[in-house]
Protein backbone atom coordinates (compact mmCIF):
# COMPACT_ATOMS: atom_id res chain seq x y z
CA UNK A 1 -16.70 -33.56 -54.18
CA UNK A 2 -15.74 -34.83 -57.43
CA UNK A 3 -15.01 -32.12 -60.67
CA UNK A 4 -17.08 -33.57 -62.98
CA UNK A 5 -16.03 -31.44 -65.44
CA UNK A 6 -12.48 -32.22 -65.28
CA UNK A 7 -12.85 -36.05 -65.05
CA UNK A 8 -14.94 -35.45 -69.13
CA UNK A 9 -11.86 -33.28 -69.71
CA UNK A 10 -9.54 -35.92 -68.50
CA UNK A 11 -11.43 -39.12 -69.76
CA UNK A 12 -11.34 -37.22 -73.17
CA UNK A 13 -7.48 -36.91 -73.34
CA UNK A 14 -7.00 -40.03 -72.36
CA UNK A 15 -8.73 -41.96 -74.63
CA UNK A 16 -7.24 -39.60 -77.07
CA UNK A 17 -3.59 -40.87 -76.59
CA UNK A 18 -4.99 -44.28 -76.02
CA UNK A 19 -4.75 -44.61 -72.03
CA UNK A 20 -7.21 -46.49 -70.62
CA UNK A 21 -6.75 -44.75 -66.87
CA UNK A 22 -5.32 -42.17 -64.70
CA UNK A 23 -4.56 -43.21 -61.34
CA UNK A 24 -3.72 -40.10 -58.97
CA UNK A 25 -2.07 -40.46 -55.26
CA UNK A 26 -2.95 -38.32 -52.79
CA UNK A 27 -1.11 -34.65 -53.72
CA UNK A 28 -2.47 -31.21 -55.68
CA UNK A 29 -3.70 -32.93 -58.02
CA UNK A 30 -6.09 -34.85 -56.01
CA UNK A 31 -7.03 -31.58 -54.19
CA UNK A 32 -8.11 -30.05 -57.71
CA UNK A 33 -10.07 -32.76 -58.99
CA UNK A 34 -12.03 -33.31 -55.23
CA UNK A 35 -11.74 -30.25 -53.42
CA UNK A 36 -10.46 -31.87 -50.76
CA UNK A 37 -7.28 -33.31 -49.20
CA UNK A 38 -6.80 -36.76 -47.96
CA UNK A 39 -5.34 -37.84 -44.57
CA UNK A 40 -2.22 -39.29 -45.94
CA UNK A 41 0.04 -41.54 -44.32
CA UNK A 42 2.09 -44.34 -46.09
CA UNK A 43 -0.98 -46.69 -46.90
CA UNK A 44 -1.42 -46.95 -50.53
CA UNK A 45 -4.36 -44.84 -52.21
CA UNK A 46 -5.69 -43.78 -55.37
CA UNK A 47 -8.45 -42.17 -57.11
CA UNK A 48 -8.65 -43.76 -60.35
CA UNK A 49 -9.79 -42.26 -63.75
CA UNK A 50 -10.89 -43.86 -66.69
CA UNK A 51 -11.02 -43.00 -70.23
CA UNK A 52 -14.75 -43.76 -69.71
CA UNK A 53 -15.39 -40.76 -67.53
CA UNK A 54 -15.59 -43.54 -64.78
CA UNK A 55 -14.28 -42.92 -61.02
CA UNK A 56 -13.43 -45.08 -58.19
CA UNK A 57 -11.46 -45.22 -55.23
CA UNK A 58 -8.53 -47.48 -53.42
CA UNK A 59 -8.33 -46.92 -49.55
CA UNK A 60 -7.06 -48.67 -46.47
CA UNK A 61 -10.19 -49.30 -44.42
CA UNK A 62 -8.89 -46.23 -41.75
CA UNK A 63 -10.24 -44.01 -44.25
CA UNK A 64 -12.73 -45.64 -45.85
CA UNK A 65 -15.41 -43.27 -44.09
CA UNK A 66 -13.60 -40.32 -45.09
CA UNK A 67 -13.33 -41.58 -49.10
CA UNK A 68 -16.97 -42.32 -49.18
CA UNK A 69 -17.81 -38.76 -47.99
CA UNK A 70 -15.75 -37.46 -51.32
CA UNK A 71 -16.83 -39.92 -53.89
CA UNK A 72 -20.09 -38.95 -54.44
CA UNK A 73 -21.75 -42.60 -54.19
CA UNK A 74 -19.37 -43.66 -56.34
CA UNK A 75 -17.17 -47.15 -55.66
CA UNK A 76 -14.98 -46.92 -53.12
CA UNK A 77 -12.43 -50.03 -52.73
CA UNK A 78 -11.39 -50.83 -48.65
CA UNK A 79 -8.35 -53.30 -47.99
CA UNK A 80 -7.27 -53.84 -44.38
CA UNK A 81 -3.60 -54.12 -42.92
CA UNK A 82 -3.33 -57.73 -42.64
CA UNK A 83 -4.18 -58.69 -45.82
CA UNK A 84 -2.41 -55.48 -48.26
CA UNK A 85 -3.91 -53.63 -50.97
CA UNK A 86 -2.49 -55.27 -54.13
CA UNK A 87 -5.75 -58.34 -54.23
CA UNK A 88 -8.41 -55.46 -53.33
CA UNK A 89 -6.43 -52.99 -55.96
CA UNK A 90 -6.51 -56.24 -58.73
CA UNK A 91 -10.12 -56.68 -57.97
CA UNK A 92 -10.54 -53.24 -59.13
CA UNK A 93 -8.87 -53.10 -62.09
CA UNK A 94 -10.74 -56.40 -62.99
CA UNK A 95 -14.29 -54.77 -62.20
CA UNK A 96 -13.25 -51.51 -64.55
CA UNK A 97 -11.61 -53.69 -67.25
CA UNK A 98 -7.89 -51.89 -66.63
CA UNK A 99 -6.21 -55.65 -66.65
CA UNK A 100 -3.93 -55.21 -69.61
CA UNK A 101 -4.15 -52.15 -70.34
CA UNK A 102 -2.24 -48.57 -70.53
CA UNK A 103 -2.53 -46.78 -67.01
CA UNK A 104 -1.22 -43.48 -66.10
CA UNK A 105 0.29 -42.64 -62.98
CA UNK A 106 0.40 -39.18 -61.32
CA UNK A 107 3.85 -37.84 -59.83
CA UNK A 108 2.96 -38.74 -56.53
CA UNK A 109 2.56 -42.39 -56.89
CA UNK A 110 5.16 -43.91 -54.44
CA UNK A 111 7.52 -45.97 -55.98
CA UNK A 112 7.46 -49.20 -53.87
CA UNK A 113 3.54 -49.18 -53.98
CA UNK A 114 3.83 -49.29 -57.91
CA UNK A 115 5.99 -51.98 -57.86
CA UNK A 116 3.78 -53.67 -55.81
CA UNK A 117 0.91 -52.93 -58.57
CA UNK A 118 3.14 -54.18 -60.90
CA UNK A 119 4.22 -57.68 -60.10
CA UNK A 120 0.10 -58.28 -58.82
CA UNK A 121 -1.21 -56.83 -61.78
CA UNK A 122 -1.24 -56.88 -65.61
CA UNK A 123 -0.79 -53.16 -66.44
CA UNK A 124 1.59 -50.96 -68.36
CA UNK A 125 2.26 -47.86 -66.86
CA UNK A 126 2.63 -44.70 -68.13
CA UNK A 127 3.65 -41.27 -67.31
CA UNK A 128 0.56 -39.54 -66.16
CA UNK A 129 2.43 -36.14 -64.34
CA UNK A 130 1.26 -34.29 -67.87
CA UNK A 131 -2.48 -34.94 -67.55
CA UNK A 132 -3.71 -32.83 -64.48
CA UNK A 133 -1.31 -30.26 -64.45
CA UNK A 134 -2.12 -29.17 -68.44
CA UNK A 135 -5.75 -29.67 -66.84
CA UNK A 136 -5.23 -26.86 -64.48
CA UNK A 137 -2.83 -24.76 -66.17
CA UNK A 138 -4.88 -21.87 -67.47
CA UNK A 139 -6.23 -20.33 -63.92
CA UNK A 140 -10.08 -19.44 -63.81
CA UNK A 141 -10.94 -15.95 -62.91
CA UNK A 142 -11.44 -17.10 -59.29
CA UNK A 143 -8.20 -18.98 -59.00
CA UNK A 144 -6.33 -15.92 -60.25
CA UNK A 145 -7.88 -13.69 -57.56
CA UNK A 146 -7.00 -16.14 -54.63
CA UNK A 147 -3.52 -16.24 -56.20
CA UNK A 148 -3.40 -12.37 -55.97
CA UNK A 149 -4.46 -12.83 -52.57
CA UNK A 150 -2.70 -15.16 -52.01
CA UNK A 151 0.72 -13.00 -53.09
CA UNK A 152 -0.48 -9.40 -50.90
CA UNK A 153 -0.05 -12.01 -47.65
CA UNK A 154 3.01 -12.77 -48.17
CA UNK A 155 4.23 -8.95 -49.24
CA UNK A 156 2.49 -7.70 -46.45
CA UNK A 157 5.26 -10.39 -44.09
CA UNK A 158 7.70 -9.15 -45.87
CA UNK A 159 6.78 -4.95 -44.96
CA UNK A 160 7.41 -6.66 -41.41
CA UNK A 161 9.81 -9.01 -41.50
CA UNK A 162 12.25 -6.31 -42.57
CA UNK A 163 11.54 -4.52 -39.54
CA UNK A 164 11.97 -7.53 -37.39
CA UNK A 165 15.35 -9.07 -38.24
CA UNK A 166 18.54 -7.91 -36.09
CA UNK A 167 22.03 -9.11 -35.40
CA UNK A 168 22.33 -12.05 -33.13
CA UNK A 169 18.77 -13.56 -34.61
CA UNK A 170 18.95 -17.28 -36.05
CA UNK A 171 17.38 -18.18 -39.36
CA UNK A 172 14.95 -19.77 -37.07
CA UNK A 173 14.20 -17.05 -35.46
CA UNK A 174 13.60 -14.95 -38.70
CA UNK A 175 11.69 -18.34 -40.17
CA UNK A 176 9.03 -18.85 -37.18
CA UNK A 177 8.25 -14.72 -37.22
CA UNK A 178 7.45 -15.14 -41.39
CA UNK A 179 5.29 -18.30 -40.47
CA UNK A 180 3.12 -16.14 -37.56
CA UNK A 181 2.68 -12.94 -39.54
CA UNK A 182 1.68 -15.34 -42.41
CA UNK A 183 -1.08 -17.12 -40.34
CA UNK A 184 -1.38 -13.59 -38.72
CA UNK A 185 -2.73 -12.02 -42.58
CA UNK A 186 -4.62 -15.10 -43.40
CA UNK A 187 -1.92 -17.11 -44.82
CA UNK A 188 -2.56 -21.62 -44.31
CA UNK A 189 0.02 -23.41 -44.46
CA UNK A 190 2.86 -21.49 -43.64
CA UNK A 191 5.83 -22.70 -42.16
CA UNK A 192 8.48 -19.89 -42.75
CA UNK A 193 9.73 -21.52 -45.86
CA UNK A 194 13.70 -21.20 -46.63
CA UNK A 195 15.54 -18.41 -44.70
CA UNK A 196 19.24 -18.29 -45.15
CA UNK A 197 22.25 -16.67 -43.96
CA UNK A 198 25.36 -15.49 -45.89
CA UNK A 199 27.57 -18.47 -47.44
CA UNK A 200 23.79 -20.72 -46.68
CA UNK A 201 22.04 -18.70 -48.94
CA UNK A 202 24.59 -20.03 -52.06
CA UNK A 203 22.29 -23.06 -51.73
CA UNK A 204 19.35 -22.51 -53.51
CA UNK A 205 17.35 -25.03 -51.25
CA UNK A 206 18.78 -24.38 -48.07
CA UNK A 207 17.07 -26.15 -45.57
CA UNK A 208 19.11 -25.22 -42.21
CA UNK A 209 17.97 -22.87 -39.58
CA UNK A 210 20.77 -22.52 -37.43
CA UNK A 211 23.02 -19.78 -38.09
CA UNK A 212 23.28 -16.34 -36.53
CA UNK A 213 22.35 -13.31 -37.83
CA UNK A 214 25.78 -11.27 -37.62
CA UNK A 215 26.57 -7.61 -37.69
CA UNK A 216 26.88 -7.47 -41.27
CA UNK A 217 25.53 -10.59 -43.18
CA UNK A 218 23.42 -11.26 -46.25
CA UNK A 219 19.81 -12.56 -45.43
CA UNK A 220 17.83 -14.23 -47.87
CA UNK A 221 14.21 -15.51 -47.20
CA UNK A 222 12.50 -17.48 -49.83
CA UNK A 223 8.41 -18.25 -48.44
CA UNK A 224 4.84 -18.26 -49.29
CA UNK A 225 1.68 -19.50 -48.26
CA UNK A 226 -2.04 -20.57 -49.66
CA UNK A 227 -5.37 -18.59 -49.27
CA UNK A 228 -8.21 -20.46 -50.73
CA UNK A 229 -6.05 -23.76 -51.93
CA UNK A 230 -3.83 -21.12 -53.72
CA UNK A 231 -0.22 -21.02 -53.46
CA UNK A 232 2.14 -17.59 -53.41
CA UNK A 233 6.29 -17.52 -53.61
CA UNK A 234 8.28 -14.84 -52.79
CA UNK A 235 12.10 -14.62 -52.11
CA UNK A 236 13.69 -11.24 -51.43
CA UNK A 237 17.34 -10.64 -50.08
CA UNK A 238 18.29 -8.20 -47.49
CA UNK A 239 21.73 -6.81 -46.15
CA UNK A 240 22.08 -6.65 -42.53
CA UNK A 241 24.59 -3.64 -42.30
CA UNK A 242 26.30 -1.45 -45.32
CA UNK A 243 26.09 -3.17 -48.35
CA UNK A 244 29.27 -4.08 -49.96
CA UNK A 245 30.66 -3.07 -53.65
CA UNK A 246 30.63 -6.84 -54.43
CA UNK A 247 27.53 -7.27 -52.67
CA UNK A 248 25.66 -4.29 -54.74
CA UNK A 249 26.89 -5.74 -57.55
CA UNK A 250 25.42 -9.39 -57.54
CA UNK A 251 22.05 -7.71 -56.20
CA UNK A 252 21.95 -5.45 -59.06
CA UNK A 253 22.30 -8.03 -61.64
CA UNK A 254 19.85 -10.04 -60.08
CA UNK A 255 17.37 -7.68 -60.24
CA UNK A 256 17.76 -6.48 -63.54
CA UNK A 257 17.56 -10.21 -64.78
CA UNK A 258 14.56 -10.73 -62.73
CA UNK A 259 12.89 -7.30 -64.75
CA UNK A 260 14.46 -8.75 -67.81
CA UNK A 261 12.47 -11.81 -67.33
CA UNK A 262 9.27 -10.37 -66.36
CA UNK A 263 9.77 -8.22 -69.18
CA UNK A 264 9.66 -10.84 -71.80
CA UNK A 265 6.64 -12.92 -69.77
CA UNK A 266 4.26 -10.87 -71.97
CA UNK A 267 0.83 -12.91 -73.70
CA UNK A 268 2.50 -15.18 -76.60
CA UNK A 269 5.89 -15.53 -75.37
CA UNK A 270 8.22 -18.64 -75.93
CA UNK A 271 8.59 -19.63 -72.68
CA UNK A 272 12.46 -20.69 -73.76
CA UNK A 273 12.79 -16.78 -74.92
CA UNK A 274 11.95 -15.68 -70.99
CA UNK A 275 14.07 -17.55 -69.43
CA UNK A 276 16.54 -16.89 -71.85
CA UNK A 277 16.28 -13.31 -71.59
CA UNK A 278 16.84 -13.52 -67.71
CA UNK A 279 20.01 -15.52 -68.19
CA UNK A 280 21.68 -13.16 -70.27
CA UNK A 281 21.87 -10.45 -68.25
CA UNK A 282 23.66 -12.64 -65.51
CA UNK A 283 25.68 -14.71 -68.54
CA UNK A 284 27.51 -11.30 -69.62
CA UNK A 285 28.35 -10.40 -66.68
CA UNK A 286 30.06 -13.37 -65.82
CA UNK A 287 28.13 -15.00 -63.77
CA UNK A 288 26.11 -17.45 -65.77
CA UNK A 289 28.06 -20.77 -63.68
CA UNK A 290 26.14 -19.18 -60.64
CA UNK A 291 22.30 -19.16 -62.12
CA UNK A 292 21.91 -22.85 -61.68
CA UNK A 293 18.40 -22.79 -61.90
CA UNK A 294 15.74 -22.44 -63.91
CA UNK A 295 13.91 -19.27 -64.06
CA UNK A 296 10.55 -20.22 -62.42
CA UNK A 297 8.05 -22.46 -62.53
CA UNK A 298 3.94 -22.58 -61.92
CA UNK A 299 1.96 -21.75 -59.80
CA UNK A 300 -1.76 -22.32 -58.68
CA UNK A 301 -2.80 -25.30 -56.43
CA UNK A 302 1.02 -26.83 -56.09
CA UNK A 303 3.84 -24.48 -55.28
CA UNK A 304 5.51 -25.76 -58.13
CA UNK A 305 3.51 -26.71 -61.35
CA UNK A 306 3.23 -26.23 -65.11
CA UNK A 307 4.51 -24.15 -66.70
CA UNK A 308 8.33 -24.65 -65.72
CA UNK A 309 10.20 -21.60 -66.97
CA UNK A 310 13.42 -22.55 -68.44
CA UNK A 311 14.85 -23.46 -71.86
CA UNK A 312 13.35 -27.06 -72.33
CA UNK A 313 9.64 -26.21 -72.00
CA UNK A 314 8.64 -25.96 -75.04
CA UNK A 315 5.26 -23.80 -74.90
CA UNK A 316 3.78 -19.74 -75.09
CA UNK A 317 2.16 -17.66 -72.28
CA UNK A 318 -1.48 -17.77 -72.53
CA UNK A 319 -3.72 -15.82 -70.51
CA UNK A 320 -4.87 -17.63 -67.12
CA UNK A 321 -1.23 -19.03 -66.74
CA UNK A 322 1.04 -18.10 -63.70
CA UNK A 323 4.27 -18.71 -62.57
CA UNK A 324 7.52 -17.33 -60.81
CA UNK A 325 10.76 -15.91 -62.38
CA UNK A 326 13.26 -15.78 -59.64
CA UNK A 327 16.74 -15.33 -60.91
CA UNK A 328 19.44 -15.56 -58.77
CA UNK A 329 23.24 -15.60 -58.31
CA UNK A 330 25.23 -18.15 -56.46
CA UNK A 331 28.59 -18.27 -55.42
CA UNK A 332 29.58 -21.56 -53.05
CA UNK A 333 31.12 -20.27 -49.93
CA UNK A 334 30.41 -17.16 -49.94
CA UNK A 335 26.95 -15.53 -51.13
CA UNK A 336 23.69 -16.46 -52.86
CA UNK A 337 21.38 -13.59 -54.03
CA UNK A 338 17.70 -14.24 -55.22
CA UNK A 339 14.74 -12.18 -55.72
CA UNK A 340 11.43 -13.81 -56.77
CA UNK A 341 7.67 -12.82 -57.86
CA UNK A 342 4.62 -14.38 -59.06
CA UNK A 343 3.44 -13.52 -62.47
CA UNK A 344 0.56 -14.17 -64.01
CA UNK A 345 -0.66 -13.56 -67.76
CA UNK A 346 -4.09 -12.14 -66.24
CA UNK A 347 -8.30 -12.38 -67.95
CA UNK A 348 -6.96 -8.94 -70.16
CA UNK A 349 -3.84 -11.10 -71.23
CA UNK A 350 -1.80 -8.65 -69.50
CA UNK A 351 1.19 -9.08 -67.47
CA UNK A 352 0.97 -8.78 -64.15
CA UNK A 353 3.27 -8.75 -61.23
CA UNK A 354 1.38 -9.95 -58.09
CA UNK A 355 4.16 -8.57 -55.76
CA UNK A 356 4.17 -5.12 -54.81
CA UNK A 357 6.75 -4.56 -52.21
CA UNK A 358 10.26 -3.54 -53.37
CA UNK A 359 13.08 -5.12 -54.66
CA UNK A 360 15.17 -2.26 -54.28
CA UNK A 361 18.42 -3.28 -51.90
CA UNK A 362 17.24 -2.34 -47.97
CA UNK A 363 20.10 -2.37 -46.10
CA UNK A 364 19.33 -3.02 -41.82
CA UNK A 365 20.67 -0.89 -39.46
């Protein structure tokens, strides 16, 4: 059902930087302000927001039923295939008095369907990514716990995974064990998330699942899950064998950057100063070419959200906020070493580190 709360909230900023609407496509930010998650397929729909604290609703007729069940009585616009949703979607915006005006669109308004708006209707649109995610930035006491829930799942795969992997195993393998002992602990939405092998794991979004797990070889797994609409993130890197010199070295200075950043996410902080901090332990030794990402990002009802940890984002910590820092090191060809938690600044304003297990090297014999 409709947030009521958060559509005054919304309708309030809105009017304050003179936007006359939000309109939000299925995605998290839909899920926060309903409590509930479309059937999405690539038929255009929208909730849309007004500065007036007004709501309605854009839907082919397929789901009509379903939108009705979410929009509290509240309008619900049905177009059908044959005819497309731009006349329905201008009736709409003619009924709420949007023609001409400012409208905001959420990240997860498709492209072609905006053009579409565009050419069918008089609107200018804006960025809108801003509004819901600022909404939801500062967790409520609730949201933190299912986040801390959400994070012992995923440690608790981990425990097991280690004990799982062995030479001659694909990253598929590895991937589809992580996604069952997540579902296994209570974990939704787990699909095993980004497991990568040696040279693979110098991508930082490796998406490949094919390689073999060889007598010695550098495994890095990079997965979460939700519990309760909350999302957790964990990476962790193992060595299958003896660990190298070289090896020890890049998993060393990964670590210490990844304390070095956690260390500096305290209540207050520049969020520029934490990354920062991170980055400089990997800059002087050399490596700084091979962090080529930022330090972290948010965390809550998206696996990535605001705040984005890295040197542009100009904001502090404030209690309620969480997010990753997940330094890493990677060197095309040959190696990519990551190790990532979820922090949050909790209710106390204290830092805390929602995953326990270790991030000491374990080598696999």
């Amino acid at each position: 059902m409709i947030n009521r709360e958060l559509i005054k909230k919304l309708a309030s900023q809105l009017k304050k930087d003179g936007v006359s609407a939000l309109l939000v496509a299925p995605s998290s930010d839909l899920i926060f302000l309903l409590g509930h998650k479309p059937y999405l397929c690539e038929r255009f729909q929208a909730l849309v927001v007004t500065d007036k604290e007004e709501t309605f609703y854009i839907c082919n007729r397929l789901t009509e039923a379903e939108a009705i069940g979410f929009m509290d009585g509240d309008k619900v616009y049905q177009w059908m295939d044959s005819d497309g949703f731009t006349g329905v979607a201008k009736q709409a915006f003619e009924d709420f008095g949007l023609i001409g005006k400012k409208i905001a669109v959420n990240g997860a308004v498709r492209a072609f369907n905006l053009v579409k708006l565009m050419e069918a209707i008089d609107f200018t649109p804006v960025n809108g990514k801003d509004y819901l995610e600022l909404t939801r930035i500062i967790k409520t006491p609730e949201e933190l716990e299912n986040l801390r829930k959400s994070s012992l799942i995923v440690d608790k795969v981990f425990e097991d995974i280690v004990k799982f992997i062995k030479p001659g195993m694909t990253e598929r393998d590895v991937k589809n064990e992580i996604a069952r002992l997540s579902k296994l602990y209570g974990g939704e939405g787990c699909d095993g998330g980004i497991v990568a092998v040696d040279a693979n794991a110098a991508n930082p979004h490796y998406f490949g699942d094919s390689a073999v797990i060889g007598e010695h070889a550098v495994v890095e797994m990079d997965f979460g899950c939700t519990y309760k609409g909350m999302y957790s993130d964990i990476t962790r890197t193992v060595i299958v064998g003896k660990a190298t010199e070289r090896e020890k070295e890049i998993y060393n200075l990964v670590l210490q950057a990844n304390l070095a950043g956690e260390a500096a996410a305290v209540n207050g902080a520049w969020i520029p100063d934490i990354d920062a901090a991170a980055r400089k332990v990997i800059a002087d030794a050399g490596y700084g070419y091979e962090f080529n990402h930022r330090l972290g990002h948010g965390i809550g009802y998206a696996g990535h959200e605001a705040p984005y940890i890295h040197g542009d984002y100009k904001m502090h910590l404030e209690p309620g906020m969480a997010f990753s820092c997940e330094p890493g090191i990677y060197i095309r060809g040959e190696i990519g070493i990551r190790i990532e938690d979820v922090v949050i600044i909790n209710e106390k304003g204290e830092t805390e580190i929602l995953n326990k297990c270790t991030k000491e090297l374990i080598e696999i014999y």
